[in-house]
ModelCIF file with pLDDT and N, C-alpha, C, O atoms, coordinates in Angstrom:
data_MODEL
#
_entry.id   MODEL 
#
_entity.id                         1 
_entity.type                       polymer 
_entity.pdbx_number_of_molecules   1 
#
_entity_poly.entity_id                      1 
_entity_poly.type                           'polypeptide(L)' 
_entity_poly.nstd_linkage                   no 
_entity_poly.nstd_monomer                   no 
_entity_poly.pdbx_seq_one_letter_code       
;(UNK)(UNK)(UNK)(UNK)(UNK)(UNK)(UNK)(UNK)(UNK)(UNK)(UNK)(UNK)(UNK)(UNK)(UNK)(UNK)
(UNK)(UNK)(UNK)(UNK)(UNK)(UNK)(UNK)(UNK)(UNK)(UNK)(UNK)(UNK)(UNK)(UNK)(UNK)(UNK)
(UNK)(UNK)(UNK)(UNK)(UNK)(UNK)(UNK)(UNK)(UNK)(UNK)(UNK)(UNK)(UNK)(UNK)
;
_entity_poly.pdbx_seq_one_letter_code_can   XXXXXXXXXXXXXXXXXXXXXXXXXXXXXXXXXXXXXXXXXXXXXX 
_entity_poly.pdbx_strand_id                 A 
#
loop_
_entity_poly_seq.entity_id 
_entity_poly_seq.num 
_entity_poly_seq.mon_id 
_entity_poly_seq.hetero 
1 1  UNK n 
1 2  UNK n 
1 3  UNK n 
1 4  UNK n 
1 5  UNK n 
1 6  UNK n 
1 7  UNK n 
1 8  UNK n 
1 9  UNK n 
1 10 UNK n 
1 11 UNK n 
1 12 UNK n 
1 13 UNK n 
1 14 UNK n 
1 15 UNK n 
1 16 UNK n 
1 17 UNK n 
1 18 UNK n 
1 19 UNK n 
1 20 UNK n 
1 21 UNK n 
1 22 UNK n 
1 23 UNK n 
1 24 UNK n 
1 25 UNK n 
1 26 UNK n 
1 27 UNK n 
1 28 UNK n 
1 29 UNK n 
1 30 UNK n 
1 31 UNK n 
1 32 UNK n 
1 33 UNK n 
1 34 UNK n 
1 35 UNK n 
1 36 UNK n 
1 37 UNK n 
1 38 UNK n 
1 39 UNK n 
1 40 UNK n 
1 41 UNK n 
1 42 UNK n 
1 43 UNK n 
1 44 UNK n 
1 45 UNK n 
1 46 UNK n 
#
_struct_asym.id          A 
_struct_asym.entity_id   1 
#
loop_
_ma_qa_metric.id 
_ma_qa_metric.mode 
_ma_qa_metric.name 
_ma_qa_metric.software_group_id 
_ma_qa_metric.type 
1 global pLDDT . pLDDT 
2 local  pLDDT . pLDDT 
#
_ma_qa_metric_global.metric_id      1 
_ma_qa_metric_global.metric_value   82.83 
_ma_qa_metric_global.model_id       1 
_ma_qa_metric_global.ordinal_id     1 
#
loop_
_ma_qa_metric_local.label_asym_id 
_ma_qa_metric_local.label_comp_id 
_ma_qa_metric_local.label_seq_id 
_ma_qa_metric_local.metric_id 
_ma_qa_metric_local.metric_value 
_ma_qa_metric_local.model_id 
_ma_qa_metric_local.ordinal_id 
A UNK 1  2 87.00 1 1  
A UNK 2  2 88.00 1 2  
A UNK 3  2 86.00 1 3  
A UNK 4  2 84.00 1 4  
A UNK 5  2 85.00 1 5  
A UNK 6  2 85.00 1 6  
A UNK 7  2 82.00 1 7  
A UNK 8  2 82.00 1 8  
A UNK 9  2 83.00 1 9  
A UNK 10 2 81.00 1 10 
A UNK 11 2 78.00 1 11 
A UNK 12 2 79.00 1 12 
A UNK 13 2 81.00 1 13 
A UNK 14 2 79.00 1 14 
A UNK 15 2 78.00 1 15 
A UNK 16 2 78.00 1 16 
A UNK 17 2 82.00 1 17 
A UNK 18 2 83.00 1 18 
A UNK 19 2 87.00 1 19 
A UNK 20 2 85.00 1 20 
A UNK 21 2 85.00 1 21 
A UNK 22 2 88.00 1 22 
A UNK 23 2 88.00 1 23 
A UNK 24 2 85.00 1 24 
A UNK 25 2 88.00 1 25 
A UNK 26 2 89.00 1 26 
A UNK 27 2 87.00 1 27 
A UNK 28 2 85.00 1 28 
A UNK 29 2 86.00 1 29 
A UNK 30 2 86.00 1 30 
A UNK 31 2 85.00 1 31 
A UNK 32 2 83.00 1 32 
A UNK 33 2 84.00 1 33 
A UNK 34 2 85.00 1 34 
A UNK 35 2 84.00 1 35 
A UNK 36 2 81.00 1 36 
A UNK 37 2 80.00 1 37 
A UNK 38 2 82.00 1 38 
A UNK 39 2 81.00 1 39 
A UNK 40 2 78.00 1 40 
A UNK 41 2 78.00 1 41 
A UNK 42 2 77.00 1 42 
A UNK 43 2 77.00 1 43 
A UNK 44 2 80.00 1 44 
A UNK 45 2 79.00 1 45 
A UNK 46 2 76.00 1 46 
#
loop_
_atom_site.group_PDB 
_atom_site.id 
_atom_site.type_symbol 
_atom_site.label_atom_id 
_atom_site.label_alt_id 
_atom_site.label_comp_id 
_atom_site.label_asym_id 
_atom_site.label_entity_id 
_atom_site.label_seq_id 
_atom_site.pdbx_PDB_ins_code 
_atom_site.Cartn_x 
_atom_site.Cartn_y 
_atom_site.Cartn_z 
_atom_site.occupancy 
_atom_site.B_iso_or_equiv 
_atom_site.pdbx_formal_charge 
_atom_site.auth_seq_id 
_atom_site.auth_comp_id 
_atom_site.auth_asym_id 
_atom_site.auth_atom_id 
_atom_site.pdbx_PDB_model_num 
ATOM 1   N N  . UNK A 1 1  ? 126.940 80.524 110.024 1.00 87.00 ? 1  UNK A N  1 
ATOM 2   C CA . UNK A 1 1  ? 126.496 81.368 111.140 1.00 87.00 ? 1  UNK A CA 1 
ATOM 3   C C  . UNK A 1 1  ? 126.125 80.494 112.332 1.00 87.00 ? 1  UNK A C  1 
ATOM 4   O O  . UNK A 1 1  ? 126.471 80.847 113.460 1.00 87.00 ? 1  UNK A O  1 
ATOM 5   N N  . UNK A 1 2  ? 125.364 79.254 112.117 1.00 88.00 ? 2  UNK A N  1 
ATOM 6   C CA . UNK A 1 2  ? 124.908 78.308 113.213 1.00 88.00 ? 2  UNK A CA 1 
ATOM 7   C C  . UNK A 1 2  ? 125.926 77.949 113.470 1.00 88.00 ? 2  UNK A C  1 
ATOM 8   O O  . UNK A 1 2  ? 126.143 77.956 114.682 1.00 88.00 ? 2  UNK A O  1 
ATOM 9   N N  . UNK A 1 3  ? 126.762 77.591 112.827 1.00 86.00 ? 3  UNK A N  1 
ATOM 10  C CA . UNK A 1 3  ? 128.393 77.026 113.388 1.00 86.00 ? 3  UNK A CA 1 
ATOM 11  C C  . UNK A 1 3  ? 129.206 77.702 114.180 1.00 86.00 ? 3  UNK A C  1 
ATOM 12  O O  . UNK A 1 3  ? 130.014 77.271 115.003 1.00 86.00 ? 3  UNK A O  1 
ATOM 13  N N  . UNK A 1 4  ? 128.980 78.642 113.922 1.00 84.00 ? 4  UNK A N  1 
ATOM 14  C CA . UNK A 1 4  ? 129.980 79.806 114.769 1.00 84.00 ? 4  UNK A CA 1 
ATOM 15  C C  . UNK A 1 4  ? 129.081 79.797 116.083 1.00 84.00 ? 4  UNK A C  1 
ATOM 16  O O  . UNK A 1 4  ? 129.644 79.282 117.049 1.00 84.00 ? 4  UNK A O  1 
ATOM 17  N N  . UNK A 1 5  ? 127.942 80.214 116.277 1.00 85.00 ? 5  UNK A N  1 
ATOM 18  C CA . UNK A 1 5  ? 127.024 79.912 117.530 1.00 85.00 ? 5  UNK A CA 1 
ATOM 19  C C  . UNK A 1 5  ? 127.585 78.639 118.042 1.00 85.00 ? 5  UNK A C  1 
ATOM 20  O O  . UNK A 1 5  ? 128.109 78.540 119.152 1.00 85.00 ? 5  UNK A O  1 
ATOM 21  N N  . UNK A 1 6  ? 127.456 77.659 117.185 1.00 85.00 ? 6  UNK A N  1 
ATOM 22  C CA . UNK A 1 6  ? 127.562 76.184 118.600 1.00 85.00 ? 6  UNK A CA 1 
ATOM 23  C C  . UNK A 1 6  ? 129.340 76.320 118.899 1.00 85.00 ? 6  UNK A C  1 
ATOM 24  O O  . UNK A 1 6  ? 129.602 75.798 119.983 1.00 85.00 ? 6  UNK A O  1 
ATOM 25  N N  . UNK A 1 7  ? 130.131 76.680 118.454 1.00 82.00 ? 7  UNK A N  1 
ATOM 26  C CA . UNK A 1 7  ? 131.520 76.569 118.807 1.00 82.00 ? 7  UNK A CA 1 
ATOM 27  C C  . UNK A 1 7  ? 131.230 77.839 119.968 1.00 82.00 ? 7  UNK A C  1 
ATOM 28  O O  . UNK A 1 7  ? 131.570 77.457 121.088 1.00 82.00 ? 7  UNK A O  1 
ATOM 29  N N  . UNK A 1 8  ? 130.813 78.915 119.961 1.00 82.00 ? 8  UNK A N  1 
ATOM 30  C CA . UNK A 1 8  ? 130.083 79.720 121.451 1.00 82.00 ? 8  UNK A CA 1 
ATOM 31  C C  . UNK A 1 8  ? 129.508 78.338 122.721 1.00 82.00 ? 8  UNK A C  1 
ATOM 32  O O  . UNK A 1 8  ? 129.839 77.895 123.821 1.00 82.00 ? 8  UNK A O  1 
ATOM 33  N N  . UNK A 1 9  ? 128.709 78.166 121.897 1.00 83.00 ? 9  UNK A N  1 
ATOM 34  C CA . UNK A 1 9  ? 127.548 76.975 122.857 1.00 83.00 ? 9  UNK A CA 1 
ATOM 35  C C  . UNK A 1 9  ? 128.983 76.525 123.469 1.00 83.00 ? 9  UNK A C  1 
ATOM 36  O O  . UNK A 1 9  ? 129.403 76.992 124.528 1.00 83.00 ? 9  UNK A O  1 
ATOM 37  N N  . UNK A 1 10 ? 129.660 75.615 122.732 1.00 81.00 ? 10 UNK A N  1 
ATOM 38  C CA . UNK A 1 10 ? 130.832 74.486 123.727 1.00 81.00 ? 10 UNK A CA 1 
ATOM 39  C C  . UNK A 1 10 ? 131.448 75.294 124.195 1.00 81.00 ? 10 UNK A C  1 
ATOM 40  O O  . UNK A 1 10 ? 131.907 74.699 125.170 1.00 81.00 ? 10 UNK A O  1 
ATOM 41  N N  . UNK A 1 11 ? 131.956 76.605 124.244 1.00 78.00 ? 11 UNK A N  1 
ATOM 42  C CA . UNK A 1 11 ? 133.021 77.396 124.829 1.00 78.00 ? 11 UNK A CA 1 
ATOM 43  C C  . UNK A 1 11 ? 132.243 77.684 126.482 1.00 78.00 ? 11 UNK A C  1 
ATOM 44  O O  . UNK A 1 11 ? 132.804 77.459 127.554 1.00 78.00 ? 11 UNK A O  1 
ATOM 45  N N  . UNK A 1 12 ? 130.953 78.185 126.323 1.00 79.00 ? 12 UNK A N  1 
ATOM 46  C CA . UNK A 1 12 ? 130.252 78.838 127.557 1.00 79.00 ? 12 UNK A CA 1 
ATOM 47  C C  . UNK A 1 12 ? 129.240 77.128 128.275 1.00 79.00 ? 12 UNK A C  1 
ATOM 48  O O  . UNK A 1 12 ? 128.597 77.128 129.325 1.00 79.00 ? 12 UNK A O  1 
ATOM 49  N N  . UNK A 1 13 ? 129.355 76.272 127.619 1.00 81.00 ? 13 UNK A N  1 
ATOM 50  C CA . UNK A 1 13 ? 128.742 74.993 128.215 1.00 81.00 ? 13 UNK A CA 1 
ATOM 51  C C  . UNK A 1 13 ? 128.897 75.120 130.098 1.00 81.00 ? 13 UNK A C  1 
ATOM 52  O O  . UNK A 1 13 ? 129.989 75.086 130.667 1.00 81.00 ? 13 UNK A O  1 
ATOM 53  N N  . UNK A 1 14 ? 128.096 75.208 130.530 1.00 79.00 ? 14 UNK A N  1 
ATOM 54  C CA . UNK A 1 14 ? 127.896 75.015 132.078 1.00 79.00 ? 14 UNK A CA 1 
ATOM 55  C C  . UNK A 1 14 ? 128.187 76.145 132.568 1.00 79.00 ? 14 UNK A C  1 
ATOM 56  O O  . UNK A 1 14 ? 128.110 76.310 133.785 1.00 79.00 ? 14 UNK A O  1 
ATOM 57  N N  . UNK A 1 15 ? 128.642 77.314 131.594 1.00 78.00 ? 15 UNK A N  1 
ATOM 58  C CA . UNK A 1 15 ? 128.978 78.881 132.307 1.00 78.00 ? 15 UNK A CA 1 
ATOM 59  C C  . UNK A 1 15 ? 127.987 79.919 132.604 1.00 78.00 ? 15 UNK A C  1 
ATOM 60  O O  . UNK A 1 15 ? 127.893 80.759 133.499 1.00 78.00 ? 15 UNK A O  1 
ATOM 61  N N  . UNK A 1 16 ? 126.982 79.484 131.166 1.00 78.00 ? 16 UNK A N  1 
ATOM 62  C CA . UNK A 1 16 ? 126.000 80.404 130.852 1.00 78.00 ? 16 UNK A CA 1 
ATOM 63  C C  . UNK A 1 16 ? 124.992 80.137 130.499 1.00 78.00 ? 16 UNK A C  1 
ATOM 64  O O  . UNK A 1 16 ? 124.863 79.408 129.517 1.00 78.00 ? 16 UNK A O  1 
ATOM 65  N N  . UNK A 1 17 ? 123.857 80.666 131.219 1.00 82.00 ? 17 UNK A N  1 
ATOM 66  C CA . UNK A 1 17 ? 121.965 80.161 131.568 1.00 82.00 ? 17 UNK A CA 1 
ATOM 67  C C  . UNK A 1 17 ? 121.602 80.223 129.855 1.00 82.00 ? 17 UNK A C  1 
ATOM 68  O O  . UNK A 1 17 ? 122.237 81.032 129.178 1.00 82.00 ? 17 UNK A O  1 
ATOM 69  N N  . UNK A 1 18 ? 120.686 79.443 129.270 1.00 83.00 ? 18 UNK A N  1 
ATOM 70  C CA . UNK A 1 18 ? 120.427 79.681 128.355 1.00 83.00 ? 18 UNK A CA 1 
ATOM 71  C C  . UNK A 1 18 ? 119.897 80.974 127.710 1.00 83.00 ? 18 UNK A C  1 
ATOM 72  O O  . UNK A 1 18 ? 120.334 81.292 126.604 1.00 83.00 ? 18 UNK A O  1 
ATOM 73  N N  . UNK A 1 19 ? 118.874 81.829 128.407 1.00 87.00 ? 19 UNK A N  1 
ATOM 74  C CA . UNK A 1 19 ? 118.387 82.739 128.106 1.00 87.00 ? 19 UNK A CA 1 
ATOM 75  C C  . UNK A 1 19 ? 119.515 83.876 127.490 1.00 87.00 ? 19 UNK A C  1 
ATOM 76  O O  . UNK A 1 19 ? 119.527 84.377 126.366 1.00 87.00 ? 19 UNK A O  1 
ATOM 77  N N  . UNK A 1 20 ? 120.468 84.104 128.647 1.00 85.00 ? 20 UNK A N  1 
ATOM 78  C CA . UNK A 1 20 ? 121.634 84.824 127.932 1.00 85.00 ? 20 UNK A CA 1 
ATOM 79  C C  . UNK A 1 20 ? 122.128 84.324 126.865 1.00 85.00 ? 20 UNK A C  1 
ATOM 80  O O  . UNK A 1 20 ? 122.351 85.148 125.979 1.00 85.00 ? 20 UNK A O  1 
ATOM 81  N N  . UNK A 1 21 ? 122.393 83.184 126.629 1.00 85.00 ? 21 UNK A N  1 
ATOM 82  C CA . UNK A 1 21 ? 123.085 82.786 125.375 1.00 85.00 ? 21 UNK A CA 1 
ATOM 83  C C  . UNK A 1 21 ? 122.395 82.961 124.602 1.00 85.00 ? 21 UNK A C  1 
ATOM 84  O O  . UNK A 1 21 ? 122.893 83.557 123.646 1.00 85.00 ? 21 UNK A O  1 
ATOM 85  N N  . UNK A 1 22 ? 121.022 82.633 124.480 1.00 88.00 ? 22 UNK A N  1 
ATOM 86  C CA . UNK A 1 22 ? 120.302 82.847 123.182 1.00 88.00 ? 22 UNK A CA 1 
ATOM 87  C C  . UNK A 1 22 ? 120.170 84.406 122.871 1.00 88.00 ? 22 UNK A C  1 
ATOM 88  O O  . UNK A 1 22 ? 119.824 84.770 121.748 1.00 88.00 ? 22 UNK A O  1 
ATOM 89  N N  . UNK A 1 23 ? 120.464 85.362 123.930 1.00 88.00 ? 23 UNK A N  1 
ATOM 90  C CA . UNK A 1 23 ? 120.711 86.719 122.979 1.00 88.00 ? 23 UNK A CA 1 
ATOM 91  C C  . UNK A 1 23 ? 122.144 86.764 123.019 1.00 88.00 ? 23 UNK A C  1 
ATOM 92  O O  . UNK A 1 23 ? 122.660 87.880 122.949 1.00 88.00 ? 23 UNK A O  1 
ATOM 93  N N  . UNK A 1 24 ? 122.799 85.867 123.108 1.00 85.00 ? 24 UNK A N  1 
ATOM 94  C CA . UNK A 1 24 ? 124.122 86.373 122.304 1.00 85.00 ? 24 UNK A CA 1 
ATOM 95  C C  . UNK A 1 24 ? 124.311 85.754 120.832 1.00 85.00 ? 24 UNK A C  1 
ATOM 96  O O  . UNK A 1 24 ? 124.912 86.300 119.907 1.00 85.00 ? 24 UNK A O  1 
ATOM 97  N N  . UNK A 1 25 ? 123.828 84.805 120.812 1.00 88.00 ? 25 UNK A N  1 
ATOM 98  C CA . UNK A 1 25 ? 123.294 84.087 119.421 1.00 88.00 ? 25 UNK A CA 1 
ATOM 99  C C  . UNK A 1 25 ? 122.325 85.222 118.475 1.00 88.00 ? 25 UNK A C  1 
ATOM 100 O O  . UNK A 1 25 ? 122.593 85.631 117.345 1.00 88.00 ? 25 UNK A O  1 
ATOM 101 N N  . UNK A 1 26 ? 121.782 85.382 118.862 1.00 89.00 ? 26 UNK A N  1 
ATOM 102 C CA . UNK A 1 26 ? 121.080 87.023 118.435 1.00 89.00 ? 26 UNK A CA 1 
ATOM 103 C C  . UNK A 1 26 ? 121.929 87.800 117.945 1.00 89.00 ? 26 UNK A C  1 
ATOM 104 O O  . UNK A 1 26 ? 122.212 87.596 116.765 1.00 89.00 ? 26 UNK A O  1 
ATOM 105 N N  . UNK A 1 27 ? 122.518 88.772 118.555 1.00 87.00 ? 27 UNK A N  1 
ATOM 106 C CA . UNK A 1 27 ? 124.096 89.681 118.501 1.00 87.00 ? 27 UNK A CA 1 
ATOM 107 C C  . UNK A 1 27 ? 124.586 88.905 117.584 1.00 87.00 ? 27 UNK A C  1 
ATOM 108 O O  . UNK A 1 27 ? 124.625 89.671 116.622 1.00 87.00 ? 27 UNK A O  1 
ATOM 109 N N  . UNK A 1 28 ? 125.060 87.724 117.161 1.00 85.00 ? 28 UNK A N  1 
ATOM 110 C CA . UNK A 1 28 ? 125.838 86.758 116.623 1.00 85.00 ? 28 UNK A CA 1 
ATOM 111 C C  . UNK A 1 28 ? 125.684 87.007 115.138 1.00 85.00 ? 28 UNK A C  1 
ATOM 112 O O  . UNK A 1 28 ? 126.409 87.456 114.250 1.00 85.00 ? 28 UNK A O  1 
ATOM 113 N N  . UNK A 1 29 ? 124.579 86.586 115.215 1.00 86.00 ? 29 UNK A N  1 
ATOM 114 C CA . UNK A 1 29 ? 123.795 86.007 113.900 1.00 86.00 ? 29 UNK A CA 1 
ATOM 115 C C  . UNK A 1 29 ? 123.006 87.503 113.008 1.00 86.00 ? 29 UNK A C  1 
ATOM 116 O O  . UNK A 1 29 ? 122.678 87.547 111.822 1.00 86.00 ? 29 UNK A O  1 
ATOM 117 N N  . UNK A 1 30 ? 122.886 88.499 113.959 1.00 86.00 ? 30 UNK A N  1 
ATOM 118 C CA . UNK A 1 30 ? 122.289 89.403 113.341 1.00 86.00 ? 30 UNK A CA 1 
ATOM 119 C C  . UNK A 1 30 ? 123.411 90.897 112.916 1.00 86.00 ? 30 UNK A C  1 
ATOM 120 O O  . UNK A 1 30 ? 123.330 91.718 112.002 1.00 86.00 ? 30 UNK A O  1 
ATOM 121 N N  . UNK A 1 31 ? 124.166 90.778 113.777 1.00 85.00 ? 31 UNK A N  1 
ATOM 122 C CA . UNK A 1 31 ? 125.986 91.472 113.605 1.00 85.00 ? 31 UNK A CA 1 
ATOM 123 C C  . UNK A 1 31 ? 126.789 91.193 113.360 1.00 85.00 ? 31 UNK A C  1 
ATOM 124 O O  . UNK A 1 31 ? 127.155 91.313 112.191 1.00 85.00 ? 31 UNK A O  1 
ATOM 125 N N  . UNK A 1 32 ? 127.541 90.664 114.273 1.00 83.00 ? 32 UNK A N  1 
ATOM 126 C CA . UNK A 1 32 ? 128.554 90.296 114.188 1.00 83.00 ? 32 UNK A CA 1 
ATOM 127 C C  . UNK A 1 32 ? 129.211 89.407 112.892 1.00 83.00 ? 32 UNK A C  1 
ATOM 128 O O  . UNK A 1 32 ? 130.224 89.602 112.221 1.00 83.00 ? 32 UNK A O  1 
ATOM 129 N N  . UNK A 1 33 ? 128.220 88.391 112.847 1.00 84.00 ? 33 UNK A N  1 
ATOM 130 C CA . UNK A 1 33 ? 128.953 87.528 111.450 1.00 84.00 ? 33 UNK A CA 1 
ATOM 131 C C  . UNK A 1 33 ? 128.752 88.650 110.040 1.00 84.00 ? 33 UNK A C  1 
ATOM 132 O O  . UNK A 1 33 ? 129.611 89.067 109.263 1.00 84.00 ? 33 UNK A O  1 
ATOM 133 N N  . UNK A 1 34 ? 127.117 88.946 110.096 1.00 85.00 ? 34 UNK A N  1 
ATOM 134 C CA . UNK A 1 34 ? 127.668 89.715 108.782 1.00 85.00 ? 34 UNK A CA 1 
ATOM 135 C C  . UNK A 1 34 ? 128.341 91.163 108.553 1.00 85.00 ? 34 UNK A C  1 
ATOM 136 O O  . UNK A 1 34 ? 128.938 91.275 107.482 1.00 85.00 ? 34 UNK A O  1 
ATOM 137 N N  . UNK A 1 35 ? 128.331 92.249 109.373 1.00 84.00 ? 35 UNK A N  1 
ATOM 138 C CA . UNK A 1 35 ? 129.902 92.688 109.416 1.00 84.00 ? 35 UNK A CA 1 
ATOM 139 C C  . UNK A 1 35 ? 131.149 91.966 109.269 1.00 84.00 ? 35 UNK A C  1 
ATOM 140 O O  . UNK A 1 35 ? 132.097 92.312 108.565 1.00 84.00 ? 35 UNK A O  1 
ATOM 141 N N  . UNK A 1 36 ? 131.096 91.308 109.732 1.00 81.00 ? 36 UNK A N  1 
ATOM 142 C CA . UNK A 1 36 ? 132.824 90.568 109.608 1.00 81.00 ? 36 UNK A CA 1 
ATOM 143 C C  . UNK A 1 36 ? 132.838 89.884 108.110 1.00 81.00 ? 36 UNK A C  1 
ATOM 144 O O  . UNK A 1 36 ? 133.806 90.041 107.367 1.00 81.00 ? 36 UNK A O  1 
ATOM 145 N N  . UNK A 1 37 ? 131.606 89.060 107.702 1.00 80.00 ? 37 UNK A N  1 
ATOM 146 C CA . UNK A 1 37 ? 131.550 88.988 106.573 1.00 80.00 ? 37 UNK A CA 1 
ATOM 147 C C  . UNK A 1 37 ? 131.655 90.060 105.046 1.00 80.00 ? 37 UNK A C  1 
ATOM 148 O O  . UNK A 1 37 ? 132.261 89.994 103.976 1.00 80.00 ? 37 UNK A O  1 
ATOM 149 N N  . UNK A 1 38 ? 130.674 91.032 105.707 1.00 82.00 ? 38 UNK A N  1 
ATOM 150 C CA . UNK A 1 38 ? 130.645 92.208 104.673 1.00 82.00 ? 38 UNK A CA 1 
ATOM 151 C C  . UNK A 1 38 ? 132.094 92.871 104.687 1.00 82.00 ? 38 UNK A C  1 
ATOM 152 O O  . UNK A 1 38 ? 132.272 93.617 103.724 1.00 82.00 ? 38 UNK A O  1 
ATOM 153 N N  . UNK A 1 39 ? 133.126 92.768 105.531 1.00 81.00 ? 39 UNK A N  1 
ATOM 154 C CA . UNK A 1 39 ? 134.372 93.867 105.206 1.00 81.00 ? 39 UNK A CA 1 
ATOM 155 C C  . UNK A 1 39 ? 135.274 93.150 104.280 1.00 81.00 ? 39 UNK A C  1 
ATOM 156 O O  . UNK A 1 39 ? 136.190 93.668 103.641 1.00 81.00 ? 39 UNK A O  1 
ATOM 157 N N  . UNK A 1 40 ? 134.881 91.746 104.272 1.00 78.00 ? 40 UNK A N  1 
ATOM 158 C CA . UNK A 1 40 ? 135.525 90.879 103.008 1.00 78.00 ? 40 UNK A CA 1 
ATOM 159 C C  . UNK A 1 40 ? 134.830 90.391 101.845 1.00 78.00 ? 40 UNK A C  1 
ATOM 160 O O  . UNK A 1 40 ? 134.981 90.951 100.759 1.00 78.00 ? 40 UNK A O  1 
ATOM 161 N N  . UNK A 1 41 ? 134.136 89.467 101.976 1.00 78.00 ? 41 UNK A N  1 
ATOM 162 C CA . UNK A 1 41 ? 133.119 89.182 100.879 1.00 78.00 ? 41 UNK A CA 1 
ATOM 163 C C  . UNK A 1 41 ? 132.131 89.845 100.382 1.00 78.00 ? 41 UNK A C  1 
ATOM 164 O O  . UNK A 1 41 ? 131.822 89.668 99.203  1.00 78.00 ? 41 UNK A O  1 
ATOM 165 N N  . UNK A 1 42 ? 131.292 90.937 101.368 1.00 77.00 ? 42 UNK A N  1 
ATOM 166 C CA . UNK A 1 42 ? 130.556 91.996 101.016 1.00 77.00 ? 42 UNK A CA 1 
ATOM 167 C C  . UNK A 1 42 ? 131.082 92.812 100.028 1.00 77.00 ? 42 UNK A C  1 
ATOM 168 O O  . UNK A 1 42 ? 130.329 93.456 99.296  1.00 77.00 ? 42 UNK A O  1 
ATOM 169 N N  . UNK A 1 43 ? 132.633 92.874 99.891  1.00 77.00 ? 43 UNK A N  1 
ATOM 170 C CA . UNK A 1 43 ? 132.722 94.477 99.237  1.00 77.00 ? 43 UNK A CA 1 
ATOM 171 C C  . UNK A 1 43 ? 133.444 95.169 100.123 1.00 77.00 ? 43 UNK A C  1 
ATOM 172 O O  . UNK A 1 43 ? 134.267 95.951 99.647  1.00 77.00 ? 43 UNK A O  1 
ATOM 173 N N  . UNK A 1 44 ? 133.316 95.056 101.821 1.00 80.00 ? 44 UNK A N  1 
ATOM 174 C CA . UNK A 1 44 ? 133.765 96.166 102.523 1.00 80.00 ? 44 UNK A CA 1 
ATOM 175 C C  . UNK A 1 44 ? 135.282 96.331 102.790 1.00 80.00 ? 44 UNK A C  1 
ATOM 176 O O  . UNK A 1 44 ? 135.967 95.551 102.129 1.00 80.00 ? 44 UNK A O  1 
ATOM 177 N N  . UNK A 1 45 ? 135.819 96.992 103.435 1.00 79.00 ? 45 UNK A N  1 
ATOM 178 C CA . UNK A 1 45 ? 137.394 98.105 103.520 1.00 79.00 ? 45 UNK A CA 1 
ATOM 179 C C  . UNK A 1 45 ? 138.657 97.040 103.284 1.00 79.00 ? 45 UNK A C  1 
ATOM 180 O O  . UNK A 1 45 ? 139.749 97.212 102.744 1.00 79.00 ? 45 UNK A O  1 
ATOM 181 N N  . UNK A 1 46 ? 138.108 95.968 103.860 1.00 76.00 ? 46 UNK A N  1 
ATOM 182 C CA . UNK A 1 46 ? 138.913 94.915 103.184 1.00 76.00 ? 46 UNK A CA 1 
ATOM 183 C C  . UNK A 1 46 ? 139.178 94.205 102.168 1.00 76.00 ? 46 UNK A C  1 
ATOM 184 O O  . UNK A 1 46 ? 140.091 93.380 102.212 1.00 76.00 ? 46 UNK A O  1 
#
């Protein structure tokens, strides 16, 4: 999950103020990975 955040971090490097990034790291870490996780390894439709 931290990994997937810092490959974000280097993509938006010098684009985006920290404050925003750290709630997209939020979104990240609290959605996004485990949905995407849960539709495979969870069990889910996949």
């Amino acid at each position: 999950v931290a990994t997937a955040c810092s490959i974000v971090s280097g993509a938006v490097a010098e684009r985006m103020n920290q404050w925003p990034f750290f709630a997209l790291v939020v979104f990240i870490a609290a959605f996004i990975y485990p949905v995407q996780g849960y539709w495979n390894w969870g069990g889910g439709f996949l």
